[in-house]
C-alpha atoms as a PDB file:
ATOM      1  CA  UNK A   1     116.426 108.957  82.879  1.00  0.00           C
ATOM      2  CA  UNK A   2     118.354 111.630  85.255  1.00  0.00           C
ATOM      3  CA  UNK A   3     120.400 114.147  82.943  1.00  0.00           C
ATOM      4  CA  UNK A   4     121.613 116.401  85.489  1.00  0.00           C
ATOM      5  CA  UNK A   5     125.261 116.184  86.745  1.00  0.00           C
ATOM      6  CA  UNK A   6     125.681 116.010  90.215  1.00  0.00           C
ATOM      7  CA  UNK A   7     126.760 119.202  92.212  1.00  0.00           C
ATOM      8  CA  UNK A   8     127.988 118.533  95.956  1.00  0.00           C
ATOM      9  CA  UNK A   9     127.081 122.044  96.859  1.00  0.00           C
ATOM     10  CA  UNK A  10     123.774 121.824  95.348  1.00  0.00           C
ATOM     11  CA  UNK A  11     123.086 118.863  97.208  1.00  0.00           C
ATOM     12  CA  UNK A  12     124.413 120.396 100.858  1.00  0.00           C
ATOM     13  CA  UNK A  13     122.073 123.243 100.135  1.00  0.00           C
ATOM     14  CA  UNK A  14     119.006 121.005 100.650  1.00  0.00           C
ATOM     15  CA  UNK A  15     120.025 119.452 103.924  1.00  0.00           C
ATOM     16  CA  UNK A  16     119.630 122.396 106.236  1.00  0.00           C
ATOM     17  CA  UNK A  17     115.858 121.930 104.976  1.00  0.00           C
ATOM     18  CA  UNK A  18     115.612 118.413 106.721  1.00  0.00           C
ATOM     19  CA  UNK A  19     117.962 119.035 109.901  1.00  0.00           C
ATOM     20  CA  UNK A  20     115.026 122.055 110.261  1.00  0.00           C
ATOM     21  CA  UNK A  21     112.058 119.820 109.768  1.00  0.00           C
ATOM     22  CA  UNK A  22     114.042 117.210 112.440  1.00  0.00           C
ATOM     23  CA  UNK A  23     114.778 119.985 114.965  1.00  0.00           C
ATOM     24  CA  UNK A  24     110.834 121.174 114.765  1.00  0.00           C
ATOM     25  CA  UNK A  25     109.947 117.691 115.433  1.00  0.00           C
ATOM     26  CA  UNK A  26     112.160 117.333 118.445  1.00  0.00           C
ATOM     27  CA  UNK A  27     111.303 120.682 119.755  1.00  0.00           C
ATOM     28  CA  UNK A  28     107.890 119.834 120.979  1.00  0.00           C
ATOM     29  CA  UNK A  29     106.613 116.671 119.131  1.00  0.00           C
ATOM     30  CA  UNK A  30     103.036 117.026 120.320  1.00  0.00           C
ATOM     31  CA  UNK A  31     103.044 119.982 117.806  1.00  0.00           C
ATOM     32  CA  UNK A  32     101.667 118.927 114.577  1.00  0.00           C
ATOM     33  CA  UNK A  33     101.105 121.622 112.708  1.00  0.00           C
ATOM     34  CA  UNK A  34     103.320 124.594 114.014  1.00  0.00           C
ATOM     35  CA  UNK A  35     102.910 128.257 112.778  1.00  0.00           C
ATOM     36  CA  UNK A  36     107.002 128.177 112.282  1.00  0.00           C
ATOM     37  CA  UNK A  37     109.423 126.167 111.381  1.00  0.00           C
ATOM     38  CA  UNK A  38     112.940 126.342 113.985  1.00  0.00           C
ATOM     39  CA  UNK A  39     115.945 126.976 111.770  1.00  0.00           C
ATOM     40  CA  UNK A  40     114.490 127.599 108.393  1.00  0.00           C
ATOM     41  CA  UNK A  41     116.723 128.247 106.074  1.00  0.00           C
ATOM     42  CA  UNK A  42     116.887 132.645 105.499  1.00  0.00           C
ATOM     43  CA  UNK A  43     114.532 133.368 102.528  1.00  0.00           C
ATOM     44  CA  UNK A  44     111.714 130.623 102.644  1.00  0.00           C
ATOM     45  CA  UNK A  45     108.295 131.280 103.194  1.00  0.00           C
ATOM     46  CA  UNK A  46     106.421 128.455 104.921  1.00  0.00           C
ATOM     47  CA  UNK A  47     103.417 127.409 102.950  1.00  0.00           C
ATOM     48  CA  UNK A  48     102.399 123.651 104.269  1.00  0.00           C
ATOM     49  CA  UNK A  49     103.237 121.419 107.021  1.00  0.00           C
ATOM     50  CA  UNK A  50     102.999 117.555 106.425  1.00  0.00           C
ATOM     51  CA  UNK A  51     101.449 114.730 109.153  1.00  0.00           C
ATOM     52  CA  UNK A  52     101.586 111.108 109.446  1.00  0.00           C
ATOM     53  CA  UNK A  53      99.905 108.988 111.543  1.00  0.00           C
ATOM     54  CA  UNK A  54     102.213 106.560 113.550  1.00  0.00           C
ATOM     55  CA  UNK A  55     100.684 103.442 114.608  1.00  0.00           C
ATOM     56  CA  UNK A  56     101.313 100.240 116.339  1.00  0.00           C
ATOM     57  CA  UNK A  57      97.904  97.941 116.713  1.00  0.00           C
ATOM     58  CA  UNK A  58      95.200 100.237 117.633  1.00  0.00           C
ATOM     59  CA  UNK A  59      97.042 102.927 118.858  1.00  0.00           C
ATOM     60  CA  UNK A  60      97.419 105.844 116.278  1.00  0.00           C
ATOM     61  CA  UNK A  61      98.785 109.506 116.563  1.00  0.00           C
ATOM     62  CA  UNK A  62      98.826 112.040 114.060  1.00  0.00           C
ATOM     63  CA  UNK A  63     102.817 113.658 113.943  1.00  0.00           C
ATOM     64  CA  UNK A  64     104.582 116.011 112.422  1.00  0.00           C
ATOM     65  CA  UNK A  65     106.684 114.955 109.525  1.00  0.00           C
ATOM     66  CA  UNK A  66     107.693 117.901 107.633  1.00  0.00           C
ATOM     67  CA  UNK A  67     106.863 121.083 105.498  1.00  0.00           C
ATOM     68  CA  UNK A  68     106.883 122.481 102.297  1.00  0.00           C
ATOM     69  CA  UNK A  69     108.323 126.346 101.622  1.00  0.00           C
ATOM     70  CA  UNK A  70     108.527 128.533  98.967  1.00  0.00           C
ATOM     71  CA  UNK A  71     111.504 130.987  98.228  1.00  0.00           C
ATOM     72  CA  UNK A  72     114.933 131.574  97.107  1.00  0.00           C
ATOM     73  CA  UNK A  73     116.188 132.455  93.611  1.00  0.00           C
ATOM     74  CA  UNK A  74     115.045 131.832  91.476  1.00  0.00           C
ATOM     75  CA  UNK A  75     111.584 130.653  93.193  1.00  0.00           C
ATOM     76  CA  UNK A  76     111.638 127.104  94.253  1.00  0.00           C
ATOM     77  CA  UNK A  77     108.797 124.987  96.402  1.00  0.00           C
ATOM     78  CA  UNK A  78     111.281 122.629  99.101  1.00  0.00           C
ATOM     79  CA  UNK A  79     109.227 120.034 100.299  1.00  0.00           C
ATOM     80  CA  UNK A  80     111.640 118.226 102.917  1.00  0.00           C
ATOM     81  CA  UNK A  81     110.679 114.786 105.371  1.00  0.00           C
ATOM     82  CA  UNK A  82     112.689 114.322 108.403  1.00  0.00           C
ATOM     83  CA  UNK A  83     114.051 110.763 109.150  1.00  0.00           C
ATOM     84  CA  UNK A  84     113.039 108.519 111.728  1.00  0.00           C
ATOM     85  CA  UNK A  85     112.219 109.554 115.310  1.00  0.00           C
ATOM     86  CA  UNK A  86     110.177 106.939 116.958  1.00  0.00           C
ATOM     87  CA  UNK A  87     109.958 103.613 117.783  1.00  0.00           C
ATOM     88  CA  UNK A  88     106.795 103.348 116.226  1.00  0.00           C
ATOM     89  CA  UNK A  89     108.404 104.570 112.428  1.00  0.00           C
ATOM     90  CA  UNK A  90     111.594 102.264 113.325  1.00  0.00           C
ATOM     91  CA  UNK A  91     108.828  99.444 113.371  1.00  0.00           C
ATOM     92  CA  UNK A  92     107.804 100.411 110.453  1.00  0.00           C
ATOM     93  CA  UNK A  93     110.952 101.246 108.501  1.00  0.00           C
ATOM     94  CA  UNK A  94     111.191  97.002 109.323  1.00  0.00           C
ATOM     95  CA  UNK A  95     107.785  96.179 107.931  1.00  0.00           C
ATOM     96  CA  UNK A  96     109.510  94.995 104.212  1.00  0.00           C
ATOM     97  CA  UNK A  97     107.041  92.572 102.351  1.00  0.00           C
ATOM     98  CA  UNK A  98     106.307  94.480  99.011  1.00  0.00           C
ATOM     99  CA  UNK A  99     102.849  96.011  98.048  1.00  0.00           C
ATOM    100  CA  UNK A 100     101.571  97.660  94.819  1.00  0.00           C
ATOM    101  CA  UNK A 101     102.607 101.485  94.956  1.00  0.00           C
ATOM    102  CA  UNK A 102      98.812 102.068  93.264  1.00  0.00           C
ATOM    103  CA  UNK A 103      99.631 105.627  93.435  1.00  0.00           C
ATOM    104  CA  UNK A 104     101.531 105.885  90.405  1.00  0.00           C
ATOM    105  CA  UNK A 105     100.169 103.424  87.215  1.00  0.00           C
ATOM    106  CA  UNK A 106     102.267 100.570  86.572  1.00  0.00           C
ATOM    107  CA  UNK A 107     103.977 101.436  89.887  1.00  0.00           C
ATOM    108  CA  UNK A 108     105.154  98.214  90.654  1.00  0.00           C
ATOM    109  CA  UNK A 109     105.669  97.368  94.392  1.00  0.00           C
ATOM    110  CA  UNK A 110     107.404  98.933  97.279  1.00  0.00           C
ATOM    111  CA  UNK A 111     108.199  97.978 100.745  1.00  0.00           C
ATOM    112  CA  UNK A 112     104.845  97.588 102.916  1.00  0.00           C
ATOM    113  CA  UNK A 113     106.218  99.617 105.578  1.00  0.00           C
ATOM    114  CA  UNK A 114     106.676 102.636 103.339  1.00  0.00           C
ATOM    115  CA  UNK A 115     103.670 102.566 101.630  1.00  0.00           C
ATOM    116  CA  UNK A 116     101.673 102.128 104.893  1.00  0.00           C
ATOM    117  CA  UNK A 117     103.496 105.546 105.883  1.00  0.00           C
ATOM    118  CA  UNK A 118     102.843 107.263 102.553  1.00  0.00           C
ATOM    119  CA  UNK A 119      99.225 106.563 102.573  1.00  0.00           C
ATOM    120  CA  UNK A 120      98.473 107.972 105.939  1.00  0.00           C
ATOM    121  CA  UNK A 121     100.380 111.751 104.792  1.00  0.00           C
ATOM    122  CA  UNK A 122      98.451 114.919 104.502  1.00  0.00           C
ATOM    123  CA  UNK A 123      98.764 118.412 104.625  1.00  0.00           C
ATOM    124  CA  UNK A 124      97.488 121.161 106.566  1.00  0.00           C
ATOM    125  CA  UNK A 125      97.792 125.189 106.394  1.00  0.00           C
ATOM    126  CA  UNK A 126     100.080 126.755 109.524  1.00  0.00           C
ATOM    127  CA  UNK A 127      98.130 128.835 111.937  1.00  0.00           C
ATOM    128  CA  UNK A 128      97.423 132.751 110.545  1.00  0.00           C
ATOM    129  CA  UNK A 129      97.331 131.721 107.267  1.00  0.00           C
ATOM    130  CA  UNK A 130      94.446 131.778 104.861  1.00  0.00           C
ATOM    131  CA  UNK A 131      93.259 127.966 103.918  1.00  0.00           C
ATOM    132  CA  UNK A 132      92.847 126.611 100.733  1.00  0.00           C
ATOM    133  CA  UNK A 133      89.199 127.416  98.412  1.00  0.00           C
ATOM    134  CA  UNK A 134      89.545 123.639  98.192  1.00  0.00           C
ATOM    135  CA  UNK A 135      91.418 120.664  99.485  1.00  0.00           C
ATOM    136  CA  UNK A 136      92.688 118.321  96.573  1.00  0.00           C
ATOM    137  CA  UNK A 137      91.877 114.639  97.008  1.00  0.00           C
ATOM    138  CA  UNK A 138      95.550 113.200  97.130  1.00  0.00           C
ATOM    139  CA  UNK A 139      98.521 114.173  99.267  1.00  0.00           C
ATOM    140  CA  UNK A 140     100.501 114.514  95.682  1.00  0.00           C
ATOM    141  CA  UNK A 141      97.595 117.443  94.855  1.00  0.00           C
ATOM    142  CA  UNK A 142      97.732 118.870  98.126  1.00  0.00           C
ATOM    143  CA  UNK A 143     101.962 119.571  97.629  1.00  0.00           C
ATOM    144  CA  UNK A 144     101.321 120.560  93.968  1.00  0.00           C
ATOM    145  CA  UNK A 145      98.555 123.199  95.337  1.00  0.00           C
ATOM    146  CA  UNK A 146     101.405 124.506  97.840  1.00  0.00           C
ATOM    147  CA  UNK A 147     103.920 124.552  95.505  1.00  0.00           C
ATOM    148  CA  UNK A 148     102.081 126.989  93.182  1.00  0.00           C
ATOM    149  CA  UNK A 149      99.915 128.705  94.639  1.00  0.00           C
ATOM    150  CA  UNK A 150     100.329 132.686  94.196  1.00  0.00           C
ATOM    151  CA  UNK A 151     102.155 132.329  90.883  1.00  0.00           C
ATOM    152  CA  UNK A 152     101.555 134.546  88.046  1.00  0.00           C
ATOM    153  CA  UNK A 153      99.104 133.158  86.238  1.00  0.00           C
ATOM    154  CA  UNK A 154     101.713 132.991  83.111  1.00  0.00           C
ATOM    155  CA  UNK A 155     103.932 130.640  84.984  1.00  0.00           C
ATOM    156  CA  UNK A 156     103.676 127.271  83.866  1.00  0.00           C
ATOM    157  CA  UNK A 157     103.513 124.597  87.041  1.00  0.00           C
ATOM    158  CA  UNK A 158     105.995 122.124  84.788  1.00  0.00           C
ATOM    159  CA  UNK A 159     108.561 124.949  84.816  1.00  0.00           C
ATOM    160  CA  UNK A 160     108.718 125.816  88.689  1.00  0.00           C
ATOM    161  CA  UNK A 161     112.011 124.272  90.436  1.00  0.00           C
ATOM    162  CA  UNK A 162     110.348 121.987  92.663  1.00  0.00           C
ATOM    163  CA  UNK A 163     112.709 120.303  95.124  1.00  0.00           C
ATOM    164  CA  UNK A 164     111.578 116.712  97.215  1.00  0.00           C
ATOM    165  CA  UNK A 165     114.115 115.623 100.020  1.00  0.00           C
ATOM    166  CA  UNK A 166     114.598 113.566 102.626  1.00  0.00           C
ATOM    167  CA  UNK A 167     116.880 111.618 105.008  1.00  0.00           C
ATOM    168  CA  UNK A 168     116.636 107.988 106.142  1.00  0.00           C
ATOM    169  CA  UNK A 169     113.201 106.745 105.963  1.00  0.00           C
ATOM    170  CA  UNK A 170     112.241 110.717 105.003  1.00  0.00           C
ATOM    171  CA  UNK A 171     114.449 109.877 101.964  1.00  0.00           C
ATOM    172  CA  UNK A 172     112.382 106.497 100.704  1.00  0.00           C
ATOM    173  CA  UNK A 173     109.068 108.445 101.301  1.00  0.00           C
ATOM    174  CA  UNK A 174     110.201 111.459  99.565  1.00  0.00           C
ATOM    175  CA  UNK A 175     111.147 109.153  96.513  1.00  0.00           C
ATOM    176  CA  UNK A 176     107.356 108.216  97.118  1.00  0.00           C
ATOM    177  CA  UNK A 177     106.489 111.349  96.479  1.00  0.00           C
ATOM    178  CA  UNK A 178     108.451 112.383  93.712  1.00  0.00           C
ATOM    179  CA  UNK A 179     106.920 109.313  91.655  1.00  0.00           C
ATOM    180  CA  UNK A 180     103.686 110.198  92.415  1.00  0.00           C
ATOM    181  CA  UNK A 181     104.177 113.943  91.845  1.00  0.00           C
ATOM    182  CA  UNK A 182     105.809 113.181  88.368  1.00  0.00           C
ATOM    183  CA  UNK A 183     103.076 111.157  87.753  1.00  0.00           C
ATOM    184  CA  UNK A 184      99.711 112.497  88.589  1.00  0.00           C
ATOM    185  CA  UNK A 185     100.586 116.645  88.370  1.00  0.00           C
ATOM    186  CA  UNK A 186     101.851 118.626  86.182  1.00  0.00           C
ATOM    187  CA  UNK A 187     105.152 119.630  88.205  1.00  0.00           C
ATOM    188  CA  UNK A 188     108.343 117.774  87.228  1.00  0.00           C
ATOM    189  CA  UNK A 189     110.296 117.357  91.614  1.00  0.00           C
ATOM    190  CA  UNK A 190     114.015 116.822  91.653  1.00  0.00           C
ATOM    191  CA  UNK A 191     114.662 114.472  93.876  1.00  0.00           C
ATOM    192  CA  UNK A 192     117.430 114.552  96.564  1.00  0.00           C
ATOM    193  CA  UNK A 193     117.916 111.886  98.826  1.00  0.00           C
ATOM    194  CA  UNK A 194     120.380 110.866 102.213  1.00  0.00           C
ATOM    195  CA  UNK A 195     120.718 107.844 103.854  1.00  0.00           C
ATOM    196  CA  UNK A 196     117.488 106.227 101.684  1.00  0.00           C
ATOM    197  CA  UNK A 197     116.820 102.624 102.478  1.00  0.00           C
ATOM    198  CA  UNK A 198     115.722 100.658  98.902  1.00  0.00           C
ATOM    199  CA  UNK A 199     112.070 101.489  97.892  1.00  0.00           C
ATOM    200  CA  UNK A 200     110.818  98.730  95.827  1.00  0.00           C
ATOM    201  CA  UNK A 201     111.040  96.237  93.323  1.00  0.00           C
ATOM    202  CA  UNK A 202     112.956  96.230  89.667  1.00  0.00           C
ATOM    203  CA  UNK A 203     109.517  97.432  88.590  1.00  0.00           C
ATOM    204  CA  UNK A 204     109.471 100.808  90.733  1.00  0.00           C
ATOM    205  CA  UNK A 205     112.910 101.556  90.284  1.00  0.00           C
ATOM    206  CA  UNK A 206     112.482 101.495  86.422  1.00  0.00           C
ATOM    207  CA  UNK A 207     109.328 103.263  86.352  1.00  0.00           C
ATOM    208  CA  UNK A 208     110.677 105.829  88.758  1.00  0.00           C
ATOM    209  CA  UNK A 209     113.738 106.396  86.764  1.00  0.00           C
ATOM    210  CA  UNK A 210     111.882 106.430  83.012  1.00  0.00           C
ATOM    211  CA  UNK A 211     109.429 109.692  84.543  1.00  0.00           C
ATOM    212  CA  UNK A 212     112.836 111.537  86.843  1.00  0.00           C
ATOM    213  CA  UNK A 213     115.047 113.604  84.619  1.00  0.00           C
ATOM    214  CA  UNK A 214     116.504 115.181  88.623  1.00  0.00           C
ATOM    215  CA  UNK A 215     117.531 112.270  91.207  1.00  0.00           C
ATOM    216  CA  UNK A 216     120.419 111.922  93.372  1.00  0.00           C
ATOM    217  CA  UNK A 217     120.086 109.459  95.785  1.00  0.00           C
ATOM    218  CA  UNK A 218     123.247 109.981  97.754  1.00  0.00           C
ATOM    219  CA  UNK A 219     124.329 107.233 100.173  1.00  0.00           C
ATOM    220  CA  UNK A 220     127.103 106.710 102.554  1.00  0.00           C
ATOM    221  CA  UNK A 221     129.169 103.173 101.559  1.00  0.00           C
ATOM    222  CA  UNK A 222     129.716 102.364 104.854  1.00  0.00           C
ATOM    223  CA  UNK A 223     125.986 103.359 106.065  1.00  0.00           C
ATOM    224  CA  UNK A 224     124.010 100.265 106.193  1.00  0.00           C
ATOM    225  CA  UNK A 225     121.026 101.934 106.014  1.00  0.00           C
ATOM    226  CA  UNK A 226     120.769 102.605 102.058  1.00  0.00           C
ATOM    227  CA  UNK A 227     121.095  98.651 101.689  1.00  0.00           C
ATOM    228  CA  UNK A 228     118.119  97.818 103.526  1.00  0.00           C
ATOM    229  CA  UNK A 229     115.706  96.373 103.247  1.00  0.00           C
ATOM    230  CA  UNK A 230     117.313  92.762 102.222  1.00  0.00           C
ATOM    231  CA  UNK A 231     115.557  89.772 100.574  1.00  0.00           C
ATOM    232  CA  UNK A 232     117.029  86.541  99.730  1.00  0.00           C
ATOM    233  CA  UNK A 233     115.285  86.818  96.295  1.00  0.00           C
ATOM    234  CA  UNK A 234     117.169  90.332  95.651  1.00  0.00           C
ATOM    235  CA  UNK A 235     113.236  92.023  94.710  1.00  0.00           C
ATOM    236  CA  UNK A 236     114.530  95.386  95.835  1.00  0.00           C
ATOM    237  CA  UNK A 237     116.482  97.580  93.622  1.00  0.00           C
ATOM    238  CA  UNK A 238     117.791 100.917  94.220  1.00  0.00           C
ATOM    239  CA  UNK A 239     115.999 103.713  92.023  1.00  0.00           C
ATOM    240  CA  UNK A 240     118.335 106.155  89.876  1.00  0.00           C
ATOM    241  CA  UNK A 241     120.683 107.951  90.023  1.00  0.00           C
ATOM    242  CA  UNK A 242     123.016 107.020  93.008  1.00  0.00           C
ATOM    243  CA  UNK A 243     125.675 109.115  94.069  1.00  0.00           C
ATOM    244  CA  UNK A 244     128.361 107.313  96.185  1.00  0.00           C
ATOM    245  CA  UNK A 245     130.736 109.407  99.493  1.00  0.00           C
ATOM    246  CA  UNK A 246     132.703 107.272 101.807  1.00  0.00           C
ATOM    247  CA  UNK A 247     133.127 108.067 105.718  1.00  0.00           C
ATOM    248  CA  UNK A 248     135.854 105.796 106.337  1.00  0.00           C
ATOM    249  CA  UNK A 249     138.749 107.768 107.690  1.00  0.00           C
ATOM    250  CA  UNK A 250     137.382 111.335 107.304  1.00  0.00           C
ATOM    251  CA  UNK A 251     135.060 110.399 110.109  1.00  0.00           C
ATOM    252  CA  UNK A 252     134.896 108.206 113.548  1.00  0.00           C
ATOM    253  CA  UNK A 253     133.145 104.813 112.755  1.00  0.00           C
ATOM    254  CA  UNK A 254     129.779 103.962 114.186  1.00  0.00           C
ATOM    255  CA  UNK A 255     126.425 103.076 113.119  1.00  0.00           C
ATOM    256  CA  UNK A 256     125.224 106.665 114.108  1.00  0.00           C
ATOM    257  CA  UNK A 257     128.093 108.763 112.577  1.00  0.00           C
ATOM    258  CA  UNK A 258     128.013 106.675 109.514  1.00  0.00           C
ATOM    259  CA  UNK A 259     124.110 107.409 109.055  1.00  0.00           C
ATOM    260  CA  UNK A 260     124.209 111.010 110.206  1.00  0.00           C
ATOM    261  CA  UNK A 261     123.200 113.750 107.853  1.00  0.00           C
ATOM    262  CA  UNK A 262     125.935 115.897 108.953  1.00  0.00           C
ATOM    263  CA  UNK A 263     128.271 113.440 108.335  1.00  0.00           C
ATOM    264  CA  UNK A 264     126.597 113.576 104.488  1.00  0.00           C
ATOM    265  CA  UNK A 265     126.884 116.871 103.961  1.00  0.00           C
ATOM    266  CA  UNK A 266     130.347 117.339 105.787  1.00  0.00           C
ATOM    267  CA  UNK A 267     131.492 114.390 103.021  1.00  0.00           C
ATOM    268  CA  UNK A 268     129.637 116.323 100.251  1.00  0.00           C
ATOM    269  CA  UNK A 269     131.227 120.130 101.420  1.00  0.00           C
ATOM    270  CA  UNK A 270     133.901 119.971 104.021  1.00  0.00           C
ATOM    271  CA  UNK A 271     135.170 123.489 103.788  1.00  0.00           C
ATOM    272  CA  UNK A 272     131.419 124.552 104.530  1.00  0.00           C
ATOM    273  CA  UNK A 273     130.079 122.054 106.704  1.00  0.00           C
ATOM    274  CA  UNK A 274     131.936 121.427 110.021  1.00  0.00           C
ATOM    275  CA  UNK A 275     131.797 117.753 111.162  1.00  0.00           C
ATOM    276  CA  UNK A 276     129.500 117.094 114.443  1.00  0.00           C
ATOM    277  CA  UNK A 277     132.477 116.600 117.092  1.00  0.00           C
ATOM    278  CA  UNK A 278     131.093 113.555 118.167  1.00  0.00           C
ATOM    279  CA  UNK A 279     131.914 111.742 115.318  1.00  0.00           C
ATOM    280  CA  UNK A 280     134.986 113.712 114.107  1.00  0.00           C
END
């Protein structure tokens, strides 16, 4: 179970790390794997970037969903998933009956939607950098080998501050990842999440919070987002440990402000993180 106390600060320092994987995205989204990322935070090195394949029918694209990069102090791997950009992911963000996450044993389920997402990610080394001897068999392997690759060979992988985060749907797939991370390599992710939507089942959420010992999963009260998906039979459950901010009166009320990721970290930090004017 999480141990960890909850830090506001810590948690705004992560965001900048999705608004830049967003802002690449929406920059030029035919680029899938670009040699930079826009607005990376000063003193990260990037190592990975991360594709998806959106699809509706038979039509299929390969996009850019996010990257993984190395730096600060002390050394820490940030692997960070933008939200939702498309109408394609919106269709599946909606896609809710529950499947068997058979990533991590004794998973349980998760939303189909999700999991359909997850399965399709990969990695792939940014232009002018020197590829990989070998590329792992799993998406989980292929973070782990970009998280530690160049360490000392005295460095133990379990020890390295590895941090997983995401907003909106980039914050149910990154709790994807941090169960199967935990549970197929030797690193031990934090997970911080904004805006995630329910993953899966009573199952997942216990098995995902027995392996975590570093999970906030931070979620607006007035964001309807982090409620989804619904069932009349109540199968989905949130995963551990949530961390509750409240938007009503400290910013305008809409769907979109409510959901924002500014609005998150203005809630989290407001001395340090200006509200976006349209929703102050």
């Amino acid at each position: 179970m999480p141990t960890d106390v909850m830090n506001p600060a810590t948690a705004v320092t992560w965001g900048p790390f999705i608004q830049a994987a967003a802002a690449q995205y929406a920059s030029d989204p035919s680029q899938v794997n670009p040699a930079t990322i826009k607005n990376m935070p000063a003193g990260y090195t990037l190592v990975r970037t991360i594709q998806m394949t959106d699809s509706f029918g038979p039509v299929q694209s390969r996009v850019f969903y996010g990257f993984v990069a190395v730096g600060g102090t002390p050394q820490t791997a940030v692997v960070a998933l933008r939200g939702t950009a498309t109408n394609v992911e919106w269709w599946n963000d909606f896609q809710w009956d529950l499947v068997p996450f058979t990533q991590v044993p004794n998973g349980g389920k998760v939303a189909q939607g999700f999991h359909d997402i997850y399965s399709t990610f990969g990695t792939m080394t940014p232009p002018g950098q020197q590829q990989p001897a070998a590329a792992p068999a799993t998406f989980a392997a292929s973070i782990a080998q970009a998280a530690t690759e160049g360490l000392a060979d005295e460095v133990d992988p379990a020890g390295l501050p590895v941090v997983v985060t995401g907003h909106s749907l980039g914050g149910a797939l990154a709790t994807l990842l941090v169960a199967d991370l935990t549970a197929t390599t030797a690193l031990k992710p934090q997970g911080w999440t904004f805006a995630s939507p329910n993953v899966g089942d009573s199952v997942f959420a216990a098995r995902y919070g027995a392996m975590t010992t570093v999970s906030w999963r931070i979620y607006n009260q007035v964001d309807v987002v982090p409620y989804f998906p619904v069932d009349i039979f109540a199968s989905y459950q949130p995963v551990t440990t949530g961390y509750a901010i409240n938007s009503l009166g400290k910013a305008k009320w809409s769907l979109g402000c409510a959901h924002s990721l500014n609005t998150y970290m203005h809630l989290l930090s407001p001395a340090s993180v200006p509200l976006d004017p349209a929703c102050s």
